[in-house]
Every structure is written in C-alpha cells, then in structure tokens.
Protein backbone atom coordinates (compact mmCIF):
# COMPACT_ATOMS: atom_id res chain seq x y z
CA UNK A 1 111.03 68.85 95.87
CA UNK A 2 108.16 70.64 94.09
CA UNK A 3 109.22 73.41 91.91
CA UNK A 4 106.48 76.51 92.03
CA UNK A 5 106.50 79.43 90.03
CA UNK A 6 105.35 82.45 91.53
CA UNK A 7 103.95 84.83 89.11
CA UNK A 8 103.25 88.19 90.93
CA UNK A 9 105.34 89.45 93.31
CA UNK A 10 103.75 92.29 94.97
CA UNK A 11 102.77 93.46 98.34
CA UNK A 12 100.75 89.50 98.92
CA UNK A 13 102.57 87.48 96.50
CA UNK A 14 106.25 88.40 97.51
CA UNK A 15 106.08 86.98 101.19
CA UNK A 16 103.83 84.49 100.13
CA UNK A 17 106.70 83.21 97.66
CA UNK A 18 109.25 83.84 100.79
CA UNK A 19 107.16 81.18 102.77
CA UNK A 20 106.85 78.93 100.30
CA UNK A 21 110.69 78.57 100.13
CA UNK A 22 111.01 78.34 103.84
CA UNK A 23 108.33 75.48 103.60
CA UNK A 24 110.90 73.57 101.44
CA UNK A 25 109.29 74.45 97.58
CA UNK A 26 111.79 75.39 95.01
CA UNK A 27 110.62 78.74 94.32
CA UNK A 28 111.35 80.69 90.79
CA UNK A 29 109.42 84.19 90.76
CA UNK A 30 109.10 86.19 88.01
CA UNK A 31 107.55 90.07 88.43
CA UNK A 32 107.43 93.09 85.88
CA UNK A 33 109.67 94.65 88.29
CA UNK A 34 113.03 92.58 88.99
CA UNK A 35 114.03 93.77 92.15
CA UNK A 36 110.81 92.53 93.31
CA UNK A 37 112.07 88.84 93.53
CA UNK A 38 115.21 90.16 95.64
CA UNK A 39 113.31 88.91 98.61
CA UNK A 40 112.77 85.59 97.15
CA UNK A 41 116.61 85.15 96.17
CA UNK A 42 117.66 85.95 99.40
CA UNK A 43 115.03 83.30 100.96
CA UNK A 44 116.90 80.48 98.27
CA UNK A 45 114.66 81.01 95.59
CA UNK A 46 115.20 82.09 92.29
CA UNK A 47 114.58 85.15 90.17
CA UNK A 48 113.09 84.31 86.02
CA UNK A 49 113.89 86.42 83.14
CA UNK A 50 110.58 85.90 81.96
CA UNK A 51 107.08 84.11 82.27
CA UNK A 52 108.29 81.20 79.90
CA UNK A 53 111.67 80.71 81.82
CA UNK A 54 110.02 80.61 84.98
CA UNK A 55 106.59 78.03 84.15
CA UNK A 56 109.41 75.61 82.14
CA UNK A 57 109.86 73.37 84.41
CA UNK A 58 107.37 73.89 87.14
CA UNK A 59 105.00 71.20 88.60
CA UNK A 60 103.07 74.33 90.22
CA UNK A 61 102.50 77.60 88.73
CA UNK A 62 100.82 79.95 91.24
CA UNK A 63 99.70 83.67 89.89
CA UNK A 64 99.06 86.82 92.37
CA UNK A 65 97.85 89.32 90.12
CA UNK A 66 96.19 92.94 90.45
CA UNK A 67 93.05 91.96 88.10
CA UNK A 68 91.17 89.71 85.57
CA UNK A 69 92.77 90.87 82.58
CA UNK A 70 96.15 90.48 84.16
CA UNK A 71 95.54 86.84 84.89
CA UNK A 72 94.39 86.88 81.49
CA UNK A 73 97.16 88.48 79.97
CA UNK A 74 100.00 85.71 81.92
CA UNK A 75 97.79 82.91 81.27
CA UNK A 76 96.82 83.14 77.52
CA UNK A 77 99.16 85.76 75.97
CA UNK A 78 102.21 85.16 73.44
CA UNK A 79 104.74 82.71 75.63
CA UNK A 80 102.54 82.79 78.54
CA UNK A 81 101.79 79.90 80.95
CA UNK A 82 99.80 78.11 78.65
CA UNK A 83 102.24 78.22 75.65
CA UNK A 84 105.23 77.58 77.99
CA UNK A 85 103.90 75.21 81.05
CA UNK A 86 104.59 70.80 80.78
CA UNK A 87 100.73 69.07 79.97
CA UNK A 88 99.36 68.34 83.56
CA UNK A 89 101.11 71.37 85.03
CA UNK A 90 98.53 72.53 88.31
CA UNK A 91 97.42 76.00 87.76
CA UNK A 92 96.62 78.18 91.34
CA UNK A 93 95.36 81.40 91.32
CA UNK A 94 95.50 83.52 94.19
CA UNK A 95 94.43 86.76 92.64
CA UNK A 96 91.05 88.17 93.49
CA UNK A 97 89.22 88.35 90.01
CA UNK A 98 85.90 87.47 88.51
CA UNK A 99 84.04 84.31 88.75
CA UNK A 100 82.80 84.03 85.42
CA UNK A 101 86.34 84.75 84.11
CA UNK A 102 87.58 82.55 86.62
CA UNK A 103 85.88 79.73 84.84
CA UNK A 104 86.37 80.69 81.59
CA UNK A 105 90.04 80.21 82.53
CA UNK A 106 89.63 77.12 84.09
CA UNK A 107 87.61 75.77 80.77
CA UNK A 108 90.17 76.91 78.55
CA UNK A 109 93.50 75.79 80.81
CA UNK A 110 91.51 72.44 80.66
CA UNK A 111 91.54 72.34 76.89
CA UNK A 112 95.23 72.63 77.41
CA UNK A 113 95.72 69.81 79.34
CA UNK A 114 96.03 71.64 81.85
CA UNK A 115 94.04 71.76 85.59
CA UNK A 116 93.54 75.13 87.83
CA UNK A 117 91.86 76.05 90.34
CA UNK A 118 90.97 79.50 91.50
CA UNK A 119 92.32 80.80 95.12
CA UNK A 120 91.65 83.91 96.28
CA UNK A 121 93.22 84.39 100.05
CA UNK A 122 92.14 86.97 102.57
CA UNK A 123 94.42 88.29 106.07
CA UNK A 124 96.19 91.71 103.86
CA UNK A 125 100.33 91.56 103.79
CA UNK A 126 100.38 90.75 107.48
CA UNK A 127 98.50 87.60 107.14
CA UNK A 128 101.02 87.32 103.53
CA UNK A 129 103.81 87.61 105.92
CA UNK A 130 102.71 85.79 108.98
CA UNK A 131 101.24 82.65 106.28
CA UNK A 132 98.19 82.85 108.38
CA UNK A 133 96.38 83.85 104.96
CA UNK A 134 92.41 82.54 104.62
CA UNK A 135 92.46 80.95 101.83
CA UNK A 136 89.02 79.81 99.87
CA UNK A 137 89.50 77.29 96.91
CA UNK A 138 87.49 76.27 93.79
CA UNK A 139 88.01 73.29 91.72
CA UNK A 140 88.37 69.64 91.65
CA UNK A 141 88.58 67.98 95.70
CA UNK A 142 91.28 65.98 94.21
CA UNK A 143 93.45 69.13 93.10
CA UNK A 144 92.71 70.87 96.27
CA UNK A 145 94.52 67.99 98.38
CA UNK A 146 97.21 67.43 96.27
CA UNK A 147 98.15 70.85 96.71
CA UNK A 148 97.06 70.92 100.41
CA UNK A 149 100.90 71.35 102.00
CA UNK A 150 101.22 74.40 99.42
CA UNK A 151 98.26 76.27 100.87
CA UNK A 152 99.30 74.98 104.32
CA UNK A 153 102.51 76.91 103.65
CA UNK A 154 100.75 80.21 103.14
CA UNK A 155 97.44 79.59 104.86
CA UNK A 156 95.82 79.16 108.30
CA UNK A 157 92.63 78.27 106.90
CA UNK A 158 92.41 76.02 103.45
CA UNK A 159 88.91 75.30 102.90
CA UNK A 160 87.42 73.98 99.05
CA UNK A 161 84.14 76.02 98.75
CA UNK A 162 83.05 74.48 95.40
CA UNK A 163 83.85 74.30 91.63
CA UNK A 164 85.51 76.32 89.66
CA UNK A 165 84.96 80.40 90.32
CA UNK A 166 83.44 79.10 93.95
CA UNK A 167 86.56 80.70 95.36
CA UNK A 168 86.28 83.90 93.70
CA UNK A 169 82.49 84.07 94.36
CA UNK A 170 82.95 83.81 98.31
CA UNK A 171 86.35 86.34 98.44
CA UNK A 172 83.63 88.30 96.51
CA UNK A 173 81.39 88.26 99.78
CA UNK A 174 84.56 88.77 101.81
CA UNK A 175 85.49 92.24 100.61
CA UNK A 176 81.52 92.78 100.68
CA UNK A 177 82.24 92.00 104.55
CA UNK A 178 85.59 93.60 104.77
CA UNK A 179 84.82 97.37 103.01
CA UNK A 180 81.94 97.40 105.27
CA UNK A 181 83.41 97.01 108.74
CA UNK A 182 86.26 99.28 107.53
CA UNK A 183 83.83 102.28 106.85
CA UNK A 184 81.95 101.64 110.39
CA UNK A 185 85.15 101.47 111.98
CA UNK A 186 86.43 104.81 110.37
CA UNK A 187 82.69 106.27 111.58
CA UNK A 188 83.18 105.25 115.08
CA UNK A 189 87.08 106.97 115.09
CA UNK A 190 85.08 110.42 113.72
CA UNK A 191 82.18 109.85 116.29
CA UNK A 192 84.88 109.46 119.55
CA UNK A 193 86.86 111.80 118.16
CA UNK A 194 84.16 114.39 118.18
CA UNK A 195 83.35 113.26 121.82
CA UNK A 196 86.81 114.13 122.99
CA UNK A 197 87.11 110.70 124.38
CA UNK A 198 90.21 108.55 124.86
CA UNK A 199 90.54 106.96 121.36
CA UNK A 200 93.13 104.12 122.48
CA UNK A 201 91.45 102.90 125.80
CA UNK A 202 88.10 103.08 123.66
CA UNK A 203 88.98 101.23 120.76
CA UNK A 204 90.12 98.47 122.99
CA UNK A 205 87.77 98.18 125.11
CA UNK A 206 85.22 98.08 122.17
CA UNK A 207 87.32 95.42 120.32
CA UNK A 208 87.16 93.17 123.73
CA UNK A 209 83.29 92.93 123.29
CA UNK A 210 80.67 92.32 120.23
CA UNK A 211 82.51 94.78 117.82
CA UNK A 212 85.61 93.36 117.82
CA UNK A 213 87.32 92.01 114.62
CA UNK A 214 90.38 91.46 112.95
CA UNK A 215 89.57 94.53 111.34
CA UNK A 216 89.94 96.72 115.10
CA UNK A 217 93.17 94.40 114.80
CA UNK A 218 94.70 95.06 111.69
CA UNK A 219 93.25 98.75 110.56
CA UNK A 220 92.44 100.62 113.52
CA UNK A 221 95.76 101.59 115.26
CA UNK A 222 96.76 102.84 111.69
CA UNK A 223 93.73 104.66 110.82
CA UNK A 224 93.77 106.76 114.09
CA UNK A 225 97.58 108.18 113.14
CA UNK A 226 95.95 108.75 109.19
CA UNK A 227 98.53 106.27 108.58
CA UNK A 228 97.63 104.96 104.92
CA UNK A 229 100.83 103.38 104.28
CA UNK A 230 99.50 100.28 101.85
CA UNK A 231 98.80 96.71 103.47
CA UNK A 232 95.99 96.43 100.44
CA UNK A 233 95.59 99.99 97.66
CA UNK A 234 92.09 101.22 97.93
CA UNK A 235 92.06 100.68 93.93
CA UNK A 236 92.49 97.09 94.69
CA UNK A 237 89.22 96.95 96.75
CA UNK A 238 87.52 99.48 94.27
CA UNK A 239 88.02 96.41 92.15
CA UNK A 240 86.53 93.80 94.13
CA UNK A 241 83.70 95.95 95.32
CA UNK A 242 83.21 95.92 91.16
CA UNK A 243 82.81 92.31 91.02
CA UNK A 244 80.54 92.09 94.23
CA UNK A 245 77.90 95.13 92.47
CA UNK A 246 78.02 92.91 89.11
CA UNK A 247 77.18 89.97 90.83
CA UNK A 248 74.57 91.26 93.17
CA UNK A 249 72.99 93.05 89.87
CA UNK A 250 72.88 89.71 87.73
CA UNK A 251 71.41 87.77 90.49
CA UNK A 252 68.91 90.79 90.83
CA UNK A 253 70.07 91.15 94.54
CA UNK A 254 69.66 94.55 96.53
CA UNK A 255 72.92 95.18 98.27
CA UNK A 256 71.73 98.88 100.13
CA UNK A 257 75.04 99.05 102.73
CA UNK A 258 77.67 96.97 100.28
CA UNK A 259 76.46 99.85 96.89
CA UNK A 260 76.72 102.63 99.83
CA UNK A 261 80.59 101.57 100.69
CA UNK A 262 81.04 100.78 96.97
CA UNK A 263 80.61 104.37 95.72
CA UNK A 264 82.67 105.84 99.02
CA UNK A 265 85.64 103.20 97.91
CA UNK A 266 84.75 104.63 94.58
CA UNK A 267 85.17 108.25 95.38
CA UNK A 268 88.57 107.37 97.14
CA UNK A 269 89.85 106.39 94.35
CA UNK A 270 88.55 109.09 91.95
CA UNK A 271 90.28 111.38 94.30
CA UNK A 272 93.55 110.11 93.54
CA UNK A 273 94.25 107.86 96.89
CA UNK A 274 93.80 104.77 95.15
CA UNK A 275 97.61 103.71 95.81
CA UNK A 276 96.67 104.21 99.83
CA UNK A 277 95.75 101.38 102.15
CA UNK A 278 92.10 100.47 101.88
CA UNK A 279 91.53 102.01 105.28
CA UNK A 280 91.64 105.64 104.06
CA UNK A 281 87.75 105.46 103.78
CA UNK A 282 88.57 107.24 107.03
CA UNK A 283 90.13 110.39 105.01
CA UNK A 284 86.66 110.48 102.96
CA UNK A 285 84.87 111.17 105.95
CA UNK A 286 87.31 113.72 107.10
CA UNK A 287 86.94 115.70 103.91
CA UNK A 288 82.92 115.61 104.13
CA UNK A 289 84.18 117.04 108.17
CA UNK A 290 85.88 119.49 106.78
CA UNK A 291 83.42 120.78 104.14
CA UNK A 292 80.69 120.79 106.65
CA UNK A 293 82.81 122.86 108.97
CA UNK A 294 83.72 125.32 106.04
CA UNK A 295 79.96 125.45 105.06
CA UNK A 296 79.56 126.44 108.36
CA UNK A 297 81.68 128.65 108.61
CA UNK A 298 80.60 130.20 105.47
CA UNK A 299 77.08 129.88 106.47
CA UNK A 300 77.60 131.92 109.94
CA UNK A 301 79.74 134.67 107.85
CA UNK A 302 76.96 135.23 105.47
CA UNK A 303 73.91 135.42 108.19
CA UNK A 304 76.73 138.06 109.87
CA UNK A 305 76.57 140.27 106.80
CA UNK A 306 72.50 139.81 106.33
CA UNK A 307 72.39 140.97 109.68
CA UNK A 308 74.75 144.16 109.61
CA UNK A 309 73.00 145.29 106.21
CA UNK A 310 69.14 144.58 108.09
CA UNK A 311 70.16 146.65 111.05
C-alpha cells in the first residue's frame, strides 16, 4: 500500500485526501488546523502532529497549499519535507503557484535527491469531492505514470503538459479562462434581470446552446440567490489572476479582457469579500447598479432644485 501525505487540508485538499483513502492509499494529513483532518480519520486515514511526522515515512508527499510562499515555507523550512522526507521520496504539488517558483522548487528538491512534479487541478470543491478534478502535470513522463493511479484517484482528466512549471503555466491560462466566463456570466444575470425575464428557464436554455459551460453548471444557480458561500475565495483567484498578469507582462503579451477581470477580481478583494466564492464578481456589478441608480437619483433631485430656484 502506498503511504501519501497530504499536506493541506482545506476546502480542495481535504476531499481530495478522503478519496485517496477510499482508493486504497494510506493517507496521513497534516493541516495548521487539526480538526481539519477529522474528515480524513473518519475515511481510515490518519491525522500528523506535524510536517516531519507526517513526510517520515511516506513514498508520496502531496501539498495543497493557498500560495507560492506557502509551498515554500513546507518544502524548505526548519523540519519541512525536505529535511524530514526518505531520498527518492515523489514530491506532487497540487497548489496553484508560480511557474518560475515552481521550478525553482523542482531544481532544488532535485538537489535533495528528491523528484517533484508540479500539479495544479481545476473542477472547484465539487470536482475535489466528486474526484472528477482536471488535473495538468509537469515533470518527468516517467514520474507522471508512476503516479498515474494517484491522480486517477482524484482526477477525471490526468494529462502531462510538459516539464517542470508546464503545469502551473497552463492552470495559469485556466483561471485566465475561468475569471473570464465568470464575469460574463454575472453580466448576463444583471442584463436578464433588468429585462424582467425568467432567470431559471433562461439560464438553461442558454446553457443548452453555444454558451454553455461548466461554469452555467457550477456558478450560476448560486450566483442568482447571491449565494457566495466558498467553493474557491475570490483571494484565491486574485492570486492566480497575479501570476497570469506577470506572465503575460514578461512575455510582453497584451491580455485587454484577462487585465479587465484582473482588476474587478482585484477590487473584490480590496473590498473585503476575498473569503467569498470567486463568483461574487456578480456583487461588484451590483454595487456599480446601485451607485448608478443613487447617482441618478441624486442627479434627478438636483435638476428638481435648479428648476424650482429658475422658475
């Protein structure tokens, strides 16, 4: 039995640890927060008092982490994975971070003895949950199909892009992809909602044609309710839009629609909503709704009163 330790159990890494046990891996998490790994325990895995105690004896150690200097942080600190893992010990990284620090990483677990390779999945906590996760890998072929019943445990689609950072470079497109079809999708709710239509039988009828996505499918039942309960934090996709600017500005790349959603997802966040699900790009658009109407408002008042005093 392959032992994995899970390193990040969050809204993604928890169920994706859950799965892992039901596939038949010997699962010890380890999270900041211990209650965390409850789910895990209950599944048959087992909970770590710390990142050494968990990596000891793993043959996998998989990480699901918010950001780059988190991965950082596990993989290089005092008793972290590299001071604590066995030589030869696989590294897998499912967090979403930067491809140049991806392979950085990679470089420096390699120094170590060590092999990793970086992949970042894409589905939110349903595809987590469901293990129907897209899943896009880079590093060595031979690492990738060693490890293949692993992702196959958490992952509809497994698919090696490239070397090392390859993985983080195409989820970098994804959430390009992703933020963008969220902000048309809130447009289109304010757009039928302002022509008093019938949102539900609209919305499905769209999603049966051209339009539809797993987007409609995941975000747009939820968005119509303002329902912003977290499947992925808007911080979280601040984050990744960050990574997709950089990139686009070293390769000298104009990106006009991804820098337009980037500074909305940006202005989420400064608002203090960056702990709500990524589709509350809709609640930007109704607070630019409301200010128009209250300009309006204002507006009409004031040629009222220029009017009266005229007269």
């Amino acid at each position: 039995m392959t032992t994995v330790a899970f390193l990040g159990l969050g809204i993604m890494g928890r169920p994706m640890a859950v799965n892992l046990v039901s596939a038949g891996f010997a699962v010890v998490g380890y999270s900041r927060r211990p209650e965390s790994a409850d789910p895990v325990v209950r599944a048959g895995g087992r909970a770590a008092t710390s990142i050494a105690d968990a990596v000891a004896q793993a043959d996998v150690v998989a990480l699901m982490l918010p950001d780059g200097p988190d991965v950082e942080a596990v993989l290089t600190g005092e008793q972290g994975v590299f001071d604590s893992v066995r030589p030869g010990t696989l590294i897998v990284d499912f967090s979403s971070i930067s491809p140049a620090t991806s392979r950085e990483l990679a470089r420096r677990a390699a120094e170590r003895g060590l092999r990793m390779l970086d992949a970042p999945v894409s589905g939110g906590e349903a595809g987590a949950i469901e293990g129907t996760l897209s899943i896009m890998i880079g590093g060595a072929e031979e690492d990738v199909e060693r490890l293949r019943p692993l992702f196959e445990a958490v992952g509809a689609t497994v698919q090696r892009v490239g070397d090392h950072g390859a993985g983080q470079s195409v989820k970098a497109a994804n959430q390009l992809i992703v933020a963008g079809a969220i902000q048309l999708v809130a447009e289109a709710i304010k757009l039928l909602e302002a022509l008093d239509v019938d949102l539900d039988a609209a919305l499905r009828v769209i999603n049966g044609g051209l339009a539809g996505s797993k987007v409609l499918d995941r975000k747009a039942a939820a968005m119509l309710k303002r329902d912003f309960t977290p499947g992925f934090r808007a911080e979280l996709h601040h984050k990744d839009l960050g990574i997709v600017t950089a990139a686009a500005r070293d390769a000298s790349l104009p990106l006009p629609l991804g820098n337009a959603v980037a500074q909305l997802m940006a202005a989420l966040v400064a608002q203090g909503r960056g702990s709500l699900d990524h589709g509350a790009l809709l609640a930007v658009l109704d607070d630019l709704t409301a200010a128009r109407g209250t300009e309006a408002a204002n507006g009409a008042e004031a040629r009222r009163r220029h009017e009266g005093i005229t007269k």
